[in-house]
C-alpha atoms as a PDB file:
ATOM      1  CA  UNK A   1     -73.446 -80.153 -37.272  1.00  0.00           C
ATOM      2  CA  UNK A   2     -76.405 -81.869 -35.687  1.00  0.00           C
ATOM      3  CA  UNK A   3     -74.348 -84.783 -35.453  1.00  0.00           C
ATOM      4  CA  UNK A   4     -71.576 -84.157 -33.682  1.00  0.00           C
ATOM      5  CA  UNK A   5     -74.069 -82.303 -31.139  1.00  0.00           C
ATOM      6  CA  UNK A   6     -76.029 -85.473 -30.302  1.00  0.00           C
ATOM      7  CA  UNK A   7     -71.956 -87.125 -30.116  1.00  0.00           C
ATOM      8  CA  UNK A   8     -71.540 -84.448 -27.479  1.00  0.00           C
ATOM      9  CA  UNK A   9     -74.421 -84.705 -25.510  1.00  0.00           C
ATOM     10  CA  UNK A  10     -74.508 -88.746 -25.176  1.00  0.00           C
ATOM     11  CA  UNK A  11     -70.980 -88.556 -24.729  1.00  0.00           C
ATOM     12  CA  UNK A  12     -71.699 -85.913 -22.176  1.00  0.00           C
ATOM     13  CA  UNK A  13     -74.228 -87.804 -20.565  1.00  0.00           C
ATOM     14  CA  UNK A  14     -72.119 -91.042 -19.935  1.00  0.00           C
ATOM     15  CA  UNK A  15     -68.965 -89.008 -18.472  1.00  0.00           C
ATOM     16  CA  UNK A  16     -71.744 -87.521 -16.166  1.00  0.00           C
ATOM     17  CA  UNK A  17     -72.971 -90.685 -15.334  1.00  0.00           C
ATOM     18  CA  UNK A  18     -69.851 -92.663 -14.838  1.00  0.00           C
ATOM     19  CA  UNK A  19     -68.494 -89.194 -12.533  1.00  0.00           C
ATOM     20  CA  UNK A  20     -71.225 -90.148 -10.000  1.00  0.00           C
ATOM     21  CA  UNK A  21     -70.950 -93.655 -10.298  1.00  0.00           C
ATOM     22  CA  UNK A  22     -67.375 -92.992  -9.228  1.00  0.00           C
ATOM     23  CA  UNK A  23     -68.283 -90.861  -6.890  1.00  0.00           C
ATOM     24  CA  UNK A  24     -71.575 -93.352  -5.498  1.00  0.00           C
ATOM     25  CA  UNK A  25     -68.662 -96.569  -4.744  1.00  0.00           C
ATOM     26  CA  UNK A  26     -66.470 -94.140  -3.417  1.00  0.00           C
ATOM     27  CA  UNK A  27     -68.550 -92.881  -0.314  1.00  0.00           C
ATOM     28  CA  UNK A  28     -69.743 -96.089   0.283  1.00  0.00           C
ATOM     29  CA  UNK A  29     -66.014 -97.923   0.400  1.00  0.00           C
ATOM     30  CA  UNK A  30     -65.450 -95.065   2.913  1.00  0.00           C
ATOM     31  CA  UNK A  31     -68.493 -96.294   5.184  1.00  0.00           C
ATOM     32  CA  UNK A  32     -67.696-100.146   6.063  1.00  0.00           C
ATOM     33  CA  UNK A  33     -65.068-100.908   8.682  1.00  0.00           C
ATOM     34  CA  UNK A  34     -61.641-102.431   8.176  1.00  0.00           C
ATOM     35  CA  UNK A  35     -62.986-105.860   9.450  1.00  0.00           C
ATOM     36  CA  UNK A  36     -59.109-107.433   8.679  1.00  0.00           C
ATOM     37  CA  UNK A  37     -56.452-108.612  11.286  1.00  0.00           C
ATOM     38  CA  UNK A  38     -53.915-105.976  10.199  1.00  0.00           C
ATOM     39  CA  UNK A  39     -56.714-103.155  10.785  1.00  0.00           C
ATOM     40  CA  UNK A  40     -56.483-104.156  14.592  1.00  0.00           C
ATOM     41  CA  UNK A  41     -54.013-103.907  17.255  1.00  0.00           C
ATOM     42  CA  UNK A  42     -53.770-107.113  19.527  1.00  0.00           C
ATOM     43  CA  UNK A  43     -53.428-105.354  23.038  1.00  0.00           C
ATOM     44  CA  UNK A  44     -53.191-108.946  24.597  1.00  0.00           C
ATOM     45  CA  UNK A  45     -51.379-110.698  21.942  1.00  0.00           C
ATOM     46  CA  UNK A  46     -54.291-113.208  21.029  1.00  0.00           C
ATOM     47  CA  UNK A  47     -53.503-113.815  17.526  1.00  0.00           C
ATOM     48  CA  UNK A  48     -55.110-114.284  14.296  1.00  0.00           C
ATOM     49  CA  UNK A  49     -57.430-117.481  14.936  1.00  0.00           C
ATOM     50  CA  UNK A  50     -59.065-115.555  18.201  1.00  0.00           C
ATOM     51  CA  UNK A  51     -59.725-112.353  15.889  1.00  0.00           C
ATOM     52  CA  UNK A  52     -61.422-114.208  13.256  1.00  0.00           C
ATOM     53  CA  UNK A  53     -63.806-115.879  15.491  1.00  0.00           C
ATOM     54  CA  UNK A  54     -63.894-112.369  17.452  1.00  0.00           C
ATOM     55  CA  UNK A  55     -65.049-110.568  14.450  1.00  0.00           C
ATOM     56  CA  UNK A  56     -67.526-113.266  13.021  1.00  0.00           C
ATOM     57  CA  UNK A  57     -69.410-112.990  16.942  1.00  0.00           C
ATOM     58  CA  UNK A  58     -69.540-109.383  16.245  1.00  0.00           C
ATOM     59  CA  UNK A  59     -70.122-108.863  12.904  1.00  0.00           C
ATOM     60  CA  UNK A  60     -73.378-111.385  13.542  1.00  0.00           C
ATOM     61  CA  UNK A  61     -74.156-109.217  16.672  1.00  0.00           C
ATOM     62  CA  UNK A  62     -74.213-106.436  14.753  1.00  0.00           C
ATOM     63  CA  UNK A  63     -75.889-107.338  11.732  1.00  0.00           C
ATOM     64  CA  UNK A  64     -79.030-108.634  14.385  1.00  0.00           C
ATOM     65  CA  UNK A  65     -78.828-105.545  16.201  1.00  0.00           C
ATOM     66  CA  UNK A  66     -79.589-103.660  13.155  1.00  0.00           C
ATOM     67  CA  UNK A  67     -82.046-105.702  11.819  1.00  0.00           C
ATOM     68  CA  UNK A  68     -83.773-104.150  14.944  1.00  0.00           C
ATOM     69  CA  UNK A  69     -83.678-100.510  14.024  1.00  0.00           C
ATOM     70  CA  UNK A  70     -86.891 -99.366  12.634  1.00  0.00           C
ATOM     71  CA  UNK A  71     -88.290 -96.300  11.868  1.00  0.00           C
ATOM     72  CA  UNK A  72     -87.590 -93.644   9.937  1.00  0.00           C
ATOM     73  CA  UNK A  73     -83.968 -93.965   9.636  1.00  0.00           C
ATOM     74  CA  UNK A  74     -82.061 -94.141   5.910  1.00  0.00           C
ATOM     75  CA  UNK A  75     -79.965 -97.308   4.811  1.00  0.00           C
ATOM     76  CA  UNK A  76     -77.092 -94.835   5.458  1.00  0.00           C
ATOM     77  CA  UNK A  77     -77.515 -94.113   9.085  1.00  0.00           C
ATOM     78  CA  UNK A  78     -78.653 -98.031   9.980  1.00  0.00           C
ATOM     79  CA  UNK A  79     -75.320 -98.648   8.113  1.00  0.00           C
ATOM     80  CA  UNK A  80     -73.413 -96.434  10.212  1.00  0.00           C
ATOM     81  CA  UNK A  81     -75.421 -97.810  13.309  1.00  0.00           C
ATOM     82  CA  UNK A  82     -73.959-101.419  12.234  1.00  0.00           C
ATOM     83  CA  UNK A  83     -70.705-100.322  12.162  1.00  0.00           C
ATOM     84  CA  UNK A  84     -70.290 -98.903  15.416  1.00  0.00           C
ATOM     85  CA  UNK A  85     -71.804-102.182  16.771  1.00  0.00           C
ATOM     86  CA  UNK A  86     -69.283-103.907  15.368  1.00  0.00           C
ATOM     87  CA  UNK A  87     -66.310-101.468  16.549  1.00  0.00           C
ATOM     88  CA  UNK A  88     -68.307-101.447  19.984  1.00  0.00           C
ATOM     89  CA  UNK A  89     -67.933-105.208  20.000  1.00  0.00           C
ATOM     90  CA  UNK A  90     -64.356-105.251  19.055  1.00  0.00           C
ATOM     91  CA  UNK A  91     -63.554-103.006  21.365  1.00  0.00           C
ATOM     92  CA  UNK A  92     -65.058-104.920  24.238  1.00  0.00           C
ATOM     93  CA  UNK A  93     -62.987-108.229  23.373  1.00  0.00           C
ATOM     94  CA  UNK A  94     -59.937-105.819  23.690  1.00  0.00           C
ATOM     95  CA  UNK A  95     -59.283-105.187  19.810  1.00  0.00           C
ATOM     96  CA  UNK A  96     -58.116-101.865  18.903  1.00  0.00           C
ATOM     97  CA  UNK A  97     -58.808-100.053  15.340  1.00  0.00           C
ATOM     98  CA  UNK A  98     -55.271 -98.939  14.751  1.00  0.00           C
ATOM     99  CA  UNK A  99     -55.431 -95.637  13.306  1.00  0.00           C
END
């Protein structure tokens, strides 16, 4: 009877861990901007080869911007802080998130 205790409890143990391993990748695939062409609306018709050098200006812009953060803040809020950089940026070269 021992034995099929300990079973339970490792058994137990992984489901628990692989819940909130789940549960970790999800949150953080919820965090990081659609950075792809389709993700945007093109209110001047520019087309794809302008948006990819668009995004690589801001998504270097951003990720020197918050190299700059310091302080108290958590990985999660300087993350969040990148990302509206980047959407910031977009936003000023006339790229829309499409919603």
């Amino acid at each position: 009877m021992n034995i099929k205790l300990r079973v339970f409890k490792i058994n137990r143990k992984s489901c628990e861990k692989l819940i909130v391993l789940f549960i970790f990748l999800f949150s953080i695939s919820g965090c990081a901007p659609k950075t792809d062409y389709a993700s945007f609306e093109d209110k001047k018709e520019k087309g794809a080869k302008v948006f990819i050098k668009d995004r690589q200006v801001c998504q270097n812009l951003s990720s020197e911007n918050a190299r700059q953060i310091e302080g108290s803040k958590g990985a999660g809020e300087r993350l969040n802080h990148k990302n509206l950089l980047f959407l910031l940026c977009m936003k000023n070269k006339d790229w829309a998130v499409r919603h």
